[in-house]
C-alpha atoms as a PDB file:
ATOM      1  CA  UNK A   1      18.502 -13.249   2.890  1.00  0.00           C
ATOM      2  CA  UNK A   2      17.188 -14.860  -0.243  1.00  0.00           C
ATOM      3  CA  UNK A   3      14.134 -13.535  -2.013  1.00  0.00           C
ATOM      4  CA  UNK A   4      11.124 -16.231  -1.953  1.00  0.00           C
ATOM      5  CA  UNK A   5      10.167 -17.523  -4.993  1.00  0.00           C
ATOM      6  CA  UNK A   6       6.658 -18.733  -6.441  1.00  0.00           C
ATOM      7  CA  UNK A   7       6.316 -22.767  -5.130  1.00  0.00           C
ATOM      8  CA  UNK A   8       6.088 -24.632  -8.369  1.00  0.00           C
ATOM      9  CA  UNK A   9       5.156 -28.392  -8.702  1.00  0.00           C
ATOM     10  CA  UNK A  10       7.687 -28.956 -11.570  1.00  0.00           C
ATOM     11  CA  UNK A  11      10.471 -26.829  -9.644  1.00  0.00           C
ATOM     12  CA  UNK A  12       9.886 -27.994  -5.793  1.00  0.00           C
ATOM     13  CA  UNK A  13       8.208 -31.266  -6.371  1.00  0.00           C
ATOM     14  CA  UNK A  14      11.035 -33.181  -4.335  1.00  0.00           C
ATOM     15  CA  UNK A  15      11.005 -30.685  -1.578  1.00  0.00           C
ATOM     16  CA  UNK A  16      10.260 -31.810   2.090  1.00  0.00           C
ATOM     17  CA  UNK A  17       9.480 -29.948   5.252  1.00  0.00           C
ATOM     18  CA  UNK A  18      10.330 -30.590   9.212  1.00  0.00           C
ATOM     19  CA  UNK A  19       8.294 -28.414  11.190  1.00  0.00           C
ATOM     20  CA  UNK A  20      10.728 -25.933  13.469  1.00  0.00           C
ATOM     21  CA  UNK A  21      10.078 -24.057  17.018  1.00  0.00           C
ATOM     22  CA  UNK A  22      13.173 -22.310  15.707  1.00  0.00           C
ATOM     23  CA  UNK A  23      12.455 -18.505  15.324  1.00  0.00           C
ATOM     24  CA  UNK A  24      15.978 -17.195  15.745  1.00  0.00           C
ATOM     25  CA  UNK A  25      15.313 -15.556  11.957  1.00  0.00           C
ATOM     26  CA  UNK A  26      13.476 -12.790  13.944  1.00  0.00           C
ATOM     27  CA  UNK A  27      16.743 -12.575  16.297  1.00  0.00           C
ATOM     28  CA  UNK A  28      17.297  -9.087  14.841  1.00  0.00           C
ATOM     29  CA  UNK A  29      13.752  -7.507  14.862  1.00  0.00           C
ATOM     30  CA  UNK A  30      12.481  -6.244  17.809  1.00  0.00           C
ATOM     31  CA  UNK A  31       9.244  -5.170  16.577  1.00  0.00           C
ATOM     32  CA  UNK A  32       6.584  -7.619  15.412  1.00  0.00           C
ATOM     33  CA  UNK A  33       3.713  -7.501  13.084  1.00  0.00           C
ATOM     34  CA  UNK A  34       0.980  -8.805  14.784  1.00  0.00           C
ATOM     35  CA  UNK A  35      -2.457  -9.909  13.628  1.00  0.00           C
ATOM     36  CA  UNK A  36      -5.822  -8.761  15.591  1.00  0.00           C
ATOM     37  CA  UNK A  37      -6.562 -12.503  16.435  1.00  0.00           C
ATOM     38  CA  UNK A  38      -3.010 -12.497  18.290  1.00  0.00           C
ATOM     39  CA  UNK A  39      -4.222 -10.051  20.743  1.00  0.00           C
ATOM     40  CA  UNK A  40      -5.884 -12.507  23.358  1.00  0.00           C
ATOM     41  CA  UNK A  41      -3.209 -14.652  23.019  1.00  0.00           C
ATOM     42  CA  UNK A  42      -0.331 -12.845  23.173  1.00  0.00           C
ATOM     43  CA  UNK A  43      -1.333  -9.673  25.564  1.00  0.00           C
ATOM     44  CA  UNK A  44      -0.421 -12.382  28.731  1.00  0.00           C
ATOM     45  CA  UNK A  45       3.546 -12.449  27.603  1.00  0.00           C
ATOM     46  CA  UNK A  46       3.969  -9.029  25.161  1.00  0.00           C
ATOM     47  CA  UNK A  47       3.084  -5.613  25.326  1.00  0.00           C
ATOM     48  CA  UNK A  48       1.046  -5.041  22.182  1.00  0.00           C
ATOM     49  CA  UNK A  49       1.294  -1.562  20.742  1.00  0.00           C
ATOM     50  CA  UNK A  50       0.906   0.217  17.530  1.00  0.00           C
ATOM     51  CA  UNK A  51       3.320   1.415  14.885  1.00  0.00           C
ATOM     52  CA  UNK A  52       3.293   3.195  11.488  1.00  0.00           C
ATOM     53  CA  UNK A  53       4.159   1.464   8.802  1.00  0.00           C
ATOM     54  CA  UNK A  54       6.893   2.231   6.408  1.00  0.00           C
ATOM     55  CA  UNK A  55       4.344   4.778   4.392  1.00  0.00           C
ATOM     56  CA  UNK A  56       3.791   6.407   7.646  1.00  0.00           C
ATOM     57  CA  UNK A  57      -0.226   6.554   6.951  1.00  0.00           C
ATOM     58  CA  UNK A  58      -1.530   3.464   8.405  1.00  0.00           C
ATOM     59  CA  UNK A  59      -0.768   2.155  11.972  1.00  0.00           C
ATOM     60  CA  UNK A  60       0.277  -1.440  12.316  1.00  0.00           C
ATOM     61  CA  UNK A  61      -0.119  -3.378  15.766  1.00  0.00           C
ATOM     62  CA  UNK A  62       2.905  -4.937  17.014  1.00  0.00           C
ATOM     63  CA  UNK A  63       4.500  -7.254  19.711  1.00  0.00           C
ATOM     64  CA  UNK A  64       7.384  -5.436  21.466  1.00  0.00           C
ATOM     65  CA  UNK A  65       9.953  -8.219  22.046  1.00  0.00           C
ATOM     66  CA  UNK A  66      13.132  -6.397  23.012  1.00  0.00           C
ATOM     67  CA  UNK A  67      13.679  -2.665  24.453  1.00  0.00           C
ATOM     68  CA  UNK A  68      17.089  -2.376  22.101  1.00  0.00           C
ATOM     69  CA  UNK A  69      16.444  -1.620  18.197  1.00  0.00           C
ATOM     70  CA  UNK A  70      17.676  -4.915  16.243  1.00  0.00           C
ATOM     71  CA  UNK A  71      17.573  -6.810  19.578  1.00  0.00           C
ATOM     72  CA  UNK A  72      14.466  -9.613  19.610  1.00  0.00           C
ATOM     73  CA  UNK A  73      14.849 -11.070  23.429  1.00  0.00           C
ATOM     74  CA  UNK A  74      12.813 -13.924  22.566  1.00  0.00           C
ATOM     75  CA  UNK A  75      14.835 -15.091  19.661  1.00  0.00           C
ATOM     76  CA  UNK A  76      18.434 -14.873  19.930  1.00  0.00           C
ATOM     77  CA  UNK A  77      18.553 -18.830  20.451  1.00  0.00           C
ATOM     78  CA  UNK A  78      16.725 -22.139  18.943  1.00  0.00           C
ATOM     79  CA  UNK A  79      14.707 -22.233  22.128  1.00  0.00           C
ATOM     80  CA  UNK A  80      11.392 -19.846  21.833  1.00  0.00           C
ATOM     81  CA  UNK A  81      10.900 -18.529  25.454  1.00  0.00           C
ATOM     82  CA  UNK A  82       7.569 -17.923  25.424  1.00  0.00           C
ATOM     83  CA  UNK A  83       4.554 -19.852  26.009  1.00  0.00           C
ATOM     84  CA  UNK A  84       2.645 -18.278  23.157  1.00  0.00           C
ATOM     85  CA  UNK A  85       3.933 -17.683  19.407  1.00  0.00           C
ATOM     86  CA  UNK A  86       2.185 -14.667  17.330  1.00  0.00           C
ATOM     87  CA  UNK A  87       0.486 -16.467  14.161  1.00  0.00           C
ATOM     88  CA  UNK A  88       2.495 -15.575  11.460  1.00  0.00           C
ATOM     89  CA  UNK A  89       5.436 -17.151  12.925  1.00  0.00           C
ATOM     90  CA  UNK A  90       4.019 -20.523  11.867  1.00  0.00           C
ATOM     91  CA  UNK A  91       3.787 -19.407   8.038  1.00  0.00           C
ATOM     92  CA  UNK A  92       7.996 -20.222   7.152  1.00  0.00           C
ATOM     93  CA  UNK A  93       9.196 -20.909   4.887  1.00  0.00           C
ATOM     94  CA  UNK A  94       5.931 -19.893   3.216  1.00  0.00           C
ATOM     95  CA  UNK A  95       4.299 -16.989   2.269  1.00  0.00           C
ATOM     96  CA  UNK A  96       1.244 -15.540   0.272  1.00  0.00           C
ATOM     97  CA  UNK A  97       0.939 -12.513  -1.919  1.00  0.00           C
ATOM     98  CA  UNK A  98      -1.768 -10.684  -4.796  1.00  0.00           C
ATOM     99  CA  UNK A  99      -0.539 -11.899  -8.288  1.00  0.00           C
ATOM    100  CA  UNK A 100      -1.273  -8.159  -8.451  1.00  0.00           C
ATOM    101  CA  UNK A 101      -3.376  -4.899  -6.997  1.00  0.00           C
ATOM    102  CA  UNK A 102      -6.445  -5.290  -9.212  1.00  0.00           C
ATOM    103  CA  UNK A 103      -6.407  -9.456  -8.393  1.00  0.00           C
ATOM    104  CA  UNK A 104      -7.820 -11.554  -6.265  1.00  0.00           C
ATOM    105  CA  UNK A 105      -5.724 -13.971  -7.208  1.00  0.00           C
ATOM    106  CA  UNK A 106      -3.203 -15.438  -4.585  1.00  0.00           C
ATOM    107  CA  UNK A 107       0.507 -16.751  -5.156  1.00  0.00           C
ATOM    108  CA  UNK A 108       2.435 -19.027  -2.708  1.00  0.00           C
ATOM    109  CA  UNK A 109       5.885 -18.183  -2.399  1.00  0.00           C
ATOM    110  CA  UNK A 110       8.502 -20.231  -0.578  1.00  0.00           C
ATOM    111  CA  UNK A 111      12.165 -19.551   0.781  1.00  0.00           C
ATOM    112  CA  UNK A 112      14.346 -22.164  -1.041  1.00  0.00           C
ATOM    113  CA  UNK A 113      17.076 -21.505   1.737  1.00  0.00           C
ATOM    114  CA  UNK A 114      15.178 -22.680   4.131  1.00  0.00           C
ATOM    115  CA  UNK A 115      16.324 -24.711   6.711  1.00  0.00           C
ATOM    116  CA  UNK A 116      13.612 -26.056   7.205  1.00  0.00           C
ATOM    117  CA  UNK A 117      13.305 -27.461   3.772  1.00  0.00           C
ATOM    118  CA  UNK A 118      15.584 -30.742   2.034  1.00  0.00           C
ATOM    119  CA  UNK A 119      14.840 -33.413  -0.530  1.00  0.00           C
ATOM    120  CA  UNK A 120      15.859 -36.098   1.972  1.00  0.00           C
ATOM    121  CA  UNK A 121      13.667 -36.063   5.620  1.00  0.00           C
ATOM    122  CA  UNK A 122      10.600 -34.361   6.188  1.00  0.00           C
ATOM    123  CA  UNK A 123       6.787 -34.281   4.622  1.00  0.00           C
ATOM    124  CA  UNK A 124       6.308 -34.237   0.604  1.00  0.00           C
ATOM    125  CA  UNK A 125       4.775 -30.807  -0.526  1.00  0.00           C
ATOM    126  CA  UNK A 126       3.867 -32.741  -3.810  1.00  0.00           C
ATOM    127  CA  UNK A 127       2.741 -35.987  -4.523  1.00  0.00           C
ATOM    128  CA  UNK A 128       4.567 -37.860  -7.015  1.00  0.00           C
ATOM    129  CA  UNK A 129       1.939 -37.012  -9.376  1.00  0.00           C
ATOM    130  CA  UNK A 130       2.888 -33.173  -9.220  1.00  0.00           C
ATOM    131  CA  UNK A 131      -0.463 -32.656  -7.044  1.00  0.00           C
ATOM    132  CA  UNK A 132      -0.197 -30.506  -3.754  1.00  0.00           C
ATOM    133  CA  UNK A 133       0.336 -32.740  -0.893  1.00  0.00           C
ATOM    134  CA  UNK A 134      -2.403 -33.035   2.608  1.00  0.00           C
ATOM    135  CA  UNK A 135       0.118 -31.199   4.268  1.00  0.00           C
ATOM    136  CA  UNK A 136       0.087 -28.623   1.576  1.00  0.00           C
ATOM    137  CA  UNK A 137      -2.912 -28.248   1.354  1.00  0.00           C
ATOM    138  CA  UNK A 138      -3.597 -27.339   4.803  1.00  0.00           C
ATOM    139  CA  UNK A 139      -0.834 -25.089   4.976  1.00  0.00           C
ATOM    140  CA  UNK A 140      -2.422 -23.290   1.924  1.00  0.00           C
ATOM    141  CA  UNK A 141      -5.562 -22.787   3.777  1.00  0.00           C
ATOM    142  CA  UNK A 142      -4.186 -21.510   6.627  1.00  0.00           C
ATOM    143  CA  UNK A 143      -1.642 -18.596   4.558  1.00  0.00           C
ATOM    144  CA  UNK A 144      -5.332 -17.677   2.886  1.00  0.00           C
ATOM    145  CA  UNK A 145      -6.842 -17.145   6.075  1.00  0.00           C
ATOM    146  CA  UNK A 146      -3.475 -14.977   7.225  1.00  0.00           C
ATOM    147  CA  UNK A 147      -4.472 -12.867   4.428  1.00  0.00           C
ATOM    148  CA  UNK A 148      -8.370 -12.333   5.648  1.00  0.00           C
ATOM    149  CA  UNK A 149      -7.059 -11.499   8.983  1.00  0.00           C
ATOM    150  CA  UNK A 150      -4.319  -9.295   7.906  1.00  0.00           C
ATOM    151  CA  UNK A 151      -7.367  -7.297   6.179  1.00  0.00           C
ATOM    152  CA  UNK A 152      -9.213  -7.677   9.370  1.00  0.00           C
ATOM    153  CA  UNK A 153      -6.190  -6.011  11.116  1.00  0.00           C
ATOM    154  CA  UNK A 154      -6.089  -3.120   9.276  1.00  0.00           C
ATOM    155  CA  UNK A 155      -9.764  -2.382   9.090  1.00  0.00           C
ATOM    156  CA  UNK A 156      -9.665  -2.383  13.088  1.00  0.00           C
ATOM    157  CA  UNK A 157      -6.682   0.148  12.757  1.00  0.00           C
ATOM    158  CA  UNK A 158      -8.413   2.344  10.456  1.00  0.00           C
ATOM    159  CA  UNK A 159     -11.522   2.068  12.707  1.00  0.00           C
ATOM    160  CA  UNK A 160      -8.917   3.049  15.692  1.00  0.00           C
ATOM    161  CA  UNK A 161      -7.648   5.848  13.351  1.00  0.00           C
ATOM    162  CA  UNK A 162     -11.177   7.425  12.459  1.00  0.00           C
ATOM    163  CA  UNK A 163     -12.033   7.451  16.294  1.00  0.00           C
ATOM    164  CA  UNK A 164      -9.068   9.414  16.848  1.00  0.00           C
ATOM    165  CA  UNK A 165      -8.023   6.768  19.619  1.00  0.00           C
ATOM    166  CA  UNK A 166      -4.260   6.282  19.049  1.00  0.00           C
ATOM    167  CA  UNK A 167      -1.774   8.550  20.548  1.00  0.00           C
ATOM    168  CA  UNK A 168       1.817   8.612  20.265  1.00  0.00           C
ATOM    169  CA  UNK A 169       3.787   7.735  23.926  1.00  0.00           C
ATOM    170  CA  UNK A 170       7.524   7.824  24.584  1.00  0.00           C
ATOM    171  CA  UNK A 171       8.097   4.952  26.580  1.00  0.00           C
ATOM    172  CA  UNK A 172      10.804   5.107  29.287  1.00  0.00           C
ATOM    173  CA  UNK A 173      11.527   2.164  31.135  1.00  0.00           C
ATOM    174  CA  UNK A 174      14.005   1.269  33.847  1.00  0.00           C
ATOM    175  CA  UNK A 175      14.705  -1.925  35.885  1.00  0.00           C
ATOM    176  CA  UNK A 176      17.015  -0.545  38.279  1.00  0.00           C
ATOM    177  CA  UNK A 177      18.944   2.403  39.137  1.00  0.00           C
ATOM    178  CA  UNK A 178      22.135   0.556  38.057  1.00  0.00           C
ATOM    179  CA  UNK A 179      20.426  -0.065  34.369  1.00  0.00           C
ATOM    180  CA  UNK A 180      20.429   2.424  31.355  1.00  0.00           C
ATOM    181  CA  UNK A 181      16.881   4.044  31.199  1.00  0.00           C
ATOM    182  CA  UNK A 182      15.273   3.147  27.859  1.00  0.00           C
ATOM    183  CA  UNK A 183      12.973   5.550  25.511  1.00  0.00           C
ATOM    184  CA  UNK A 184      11.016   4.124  22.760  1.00  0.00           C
ATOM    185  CA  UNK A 185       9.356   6.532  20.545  1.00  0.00           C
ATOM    186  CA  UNK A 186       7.000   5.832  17.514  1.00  0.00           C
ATOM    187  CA  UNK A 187       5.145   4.259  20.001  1.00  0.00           C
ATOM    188  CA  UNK A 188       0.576   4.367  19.675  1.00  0.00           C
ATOM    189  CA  UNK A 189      -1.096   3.362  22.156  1.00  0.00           C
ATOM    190  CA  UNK A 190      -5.481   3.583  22.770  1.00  0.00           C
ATOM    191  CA  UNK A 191      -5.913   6.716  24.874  1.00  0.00           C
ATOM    192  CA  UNK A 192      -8.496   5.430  27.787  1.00  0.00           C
ATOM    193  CA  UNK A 193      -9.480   9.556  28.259  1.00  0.00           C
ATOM    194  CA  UNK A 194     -10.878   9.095  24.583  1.00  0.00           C
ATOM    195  CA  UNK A 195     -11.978   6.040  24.444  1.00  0.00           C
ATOM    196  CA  UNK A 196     -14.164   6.965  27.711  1.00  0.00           C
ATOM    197  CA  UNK A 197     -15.420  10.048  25.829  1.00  0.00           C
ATOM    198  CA  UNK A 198     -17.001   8.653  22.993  1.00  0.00           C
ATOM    199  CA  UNK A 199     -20.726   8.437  22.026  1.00  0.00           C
ATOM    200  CA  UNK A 200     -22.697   5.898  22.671  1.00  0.00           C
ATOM    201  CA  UNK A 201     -22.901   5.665  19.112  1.00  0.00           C
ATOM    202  CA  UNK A 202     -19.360   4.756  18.511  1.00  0.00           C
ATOM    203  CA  UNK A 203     -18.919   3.215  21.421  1.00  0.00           C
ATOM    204  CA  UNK A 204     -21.964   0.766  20.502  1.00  0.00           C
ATOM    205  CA  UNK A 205     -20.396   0.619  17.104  1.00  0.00           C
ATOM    206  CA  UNK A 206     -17.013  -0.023  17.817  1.00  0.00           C
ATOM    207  CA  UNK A 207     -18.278  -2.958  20.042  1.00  0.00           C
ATOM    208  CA  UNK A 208     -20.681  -4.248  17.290  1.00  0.00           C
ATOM    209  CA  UNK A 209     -17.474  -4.723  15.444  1.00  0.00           C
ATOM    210  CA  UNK A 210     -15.510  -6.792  18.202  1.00  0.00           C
ATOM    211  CA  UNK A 211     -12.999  -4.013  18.891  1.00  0.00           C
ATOM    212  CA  UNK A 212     -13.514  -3.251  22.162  1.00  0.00           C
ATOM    213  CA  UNK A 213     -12.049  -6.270  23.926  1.00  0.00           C
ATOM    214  CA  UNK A 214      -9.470  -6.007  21.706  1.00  0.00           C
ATOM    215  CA  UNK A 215      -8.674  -2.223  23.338  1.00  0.00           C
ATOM    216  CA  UNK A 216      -8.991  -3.764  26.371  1.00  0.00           C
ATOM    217  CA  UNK A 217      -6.581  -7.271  25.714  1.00  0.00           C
ATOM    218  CA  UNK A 218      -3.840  -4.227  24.085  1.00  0.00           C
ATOM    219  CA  UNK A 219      -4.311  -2.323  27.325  1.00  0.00           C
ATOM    220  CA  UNK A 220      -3.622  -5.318  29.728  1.00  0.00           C
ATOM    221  CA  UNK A 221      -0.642  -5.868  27.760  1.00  0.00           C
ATOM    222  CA  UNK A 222       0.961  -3.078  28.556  1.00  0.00           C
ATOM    223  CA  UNK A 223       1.822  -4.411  32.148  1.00  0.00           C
ATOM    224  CA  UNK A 224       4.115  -6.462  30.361  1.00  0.00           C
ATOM    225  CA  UNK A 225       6.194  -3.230  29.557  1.00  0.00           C
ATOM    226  CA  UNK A 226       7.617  -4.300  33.425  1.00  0.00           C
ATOM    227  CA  UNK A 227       8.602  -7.945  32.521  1.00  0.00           C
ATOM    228  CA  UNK A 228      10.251  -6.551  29.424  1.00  0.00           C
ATOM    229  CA  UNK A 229      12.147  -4.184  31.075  1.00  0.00           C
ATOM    230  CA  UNK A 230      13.338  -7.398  33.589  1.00  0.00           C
ATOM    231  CA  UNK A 231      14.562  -9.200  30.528  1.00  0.00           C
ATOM    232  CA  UNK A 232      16.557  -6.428  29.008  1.00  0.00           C
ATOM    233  CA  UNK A 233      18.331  -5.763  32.136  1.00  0.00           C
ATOM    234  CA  UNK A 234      19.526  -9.387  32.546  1.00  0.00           C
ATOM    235  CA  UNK A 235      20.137  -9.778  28.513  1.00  0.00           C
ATOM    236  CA  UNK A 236      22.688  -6.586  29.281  1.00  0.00           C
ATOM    237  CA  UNK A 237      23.970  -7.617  32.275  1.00  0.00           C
ATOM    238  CA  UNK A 238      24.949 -11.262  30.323  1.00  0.00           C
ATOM    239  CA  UNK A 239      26.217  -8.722  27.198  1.00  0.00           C
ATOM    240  CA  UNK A 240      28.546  -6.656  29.641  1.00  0.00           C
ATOM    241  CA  UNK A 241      30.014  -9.676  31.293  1.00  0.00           C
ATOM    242  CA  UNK A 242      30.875 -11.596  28.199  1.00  0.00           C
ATOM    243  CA  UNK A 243      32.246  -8.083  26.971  1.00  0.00           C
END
């Protein structure tokens, strides 16, 4: 996969985009970074749960899509399964990161291999003067408010970290007796025993902050652990008679 590079007028000014439903670039990751504002959505198809990241200090929330590692469910075709997409999915070919640690300043970086991307059909990035394009703009806007959110997602975790609220669960799920039983570890999910035995100070605090229905929207989602487990079988079944 190519590395993105920063979007320059005088580099990409001929560049056009067709919006895509495709998300088969995620076909291989069965894990997905989530952002707190996908929880509402997203708890009614996924079972959201909690990660480490690659440090192994900070917890990241996630939408399980697939029960094998490498296997995404939801994305091994053009057609998106699901009636609800997590946010970042609509940033490609795009992305935003710091110029640096100390900056506040943001640089937009875009994946010249995109399919998504030709000189021939599609909407201008740039006008022909060099200047961003509406669409650009927009699309701008919306990667900067990705990065408030993402910041928003991992003061939540912290919070959820402080609290002493996440605990690691092996998951083990299986359809039928005829299926292969499935154990995820790394797994975090909100303990409900210590969630239930906080203050009322922390408690209040926690749903000064808006956290709480978000514990309770990651909770709900876990009942999709069964529909997940559905999928997986049939996905197998489909792998074995192909085989």
């Amino acid at each position: 996969m190519a590395s993105p590079v920063a979007l320059q007028s005088d580099i990409h000014r001929k560049l056009k985009i067709t919006e895509s439903g495709d998300y088969a670039r995620y076909k291989d990751q069965h894990l997905i970074p989530i952002l707190a504002q996908d929880f509402f959505t997203l708890c009614a198809e996924f079972p959201v749960v909690f990660v480490k990241d690659g440090t192994g200090e900070q917890f990241v929330p996630v939408a399980l899509m697939g029960l094998r590692e490498g296997q995404n469910l939801y994305c091994q075709t053009t057609e998106w399964k699901a009636q609800v997409v997590p946010v970042r999915f609509n940033n490609a070919p795009f992305s935003i990161v710091r110029m640096d640690a100390e900056s506040d300043q943001l640089a937009i970086l875009v994946d010249e291999e995109s399919s998504m991307l030709s000189e021939t059909e599609g909407t201008p990035l740039f006008t022909e003067d060099g200047e961003r394009s509406e669409y650009l703009e927009k699309k701008v806007e919306f990667l900067t408010k990705i990065v408030e959110q993402t910041v928003q997602t991992e003061n939540i975790c912290t919070l959820l970290t402080d609290r002493g609220l996440l605990a690691t669960q092996q998951l083990q799920l299986q359809h039928r007796q005829d299926s292969p039983r499935y154990n995820i570890d790394g797994v975090y999910t909100v303990d409900e025993q210590k969630l239930n035995a906080l203050s009322d100070e922390d408690f209040l605090d926690l749903r000064q902050k808006g956290v709480i229905p978000l514990i309770y929207a990651h909770l709900s989602s876990l009942q999709q652990l069964r529909r997940l487990s559905e999928m997986q079988y049939i996905a197998d079944k489909a792998a074995e008679a192909t085989a």
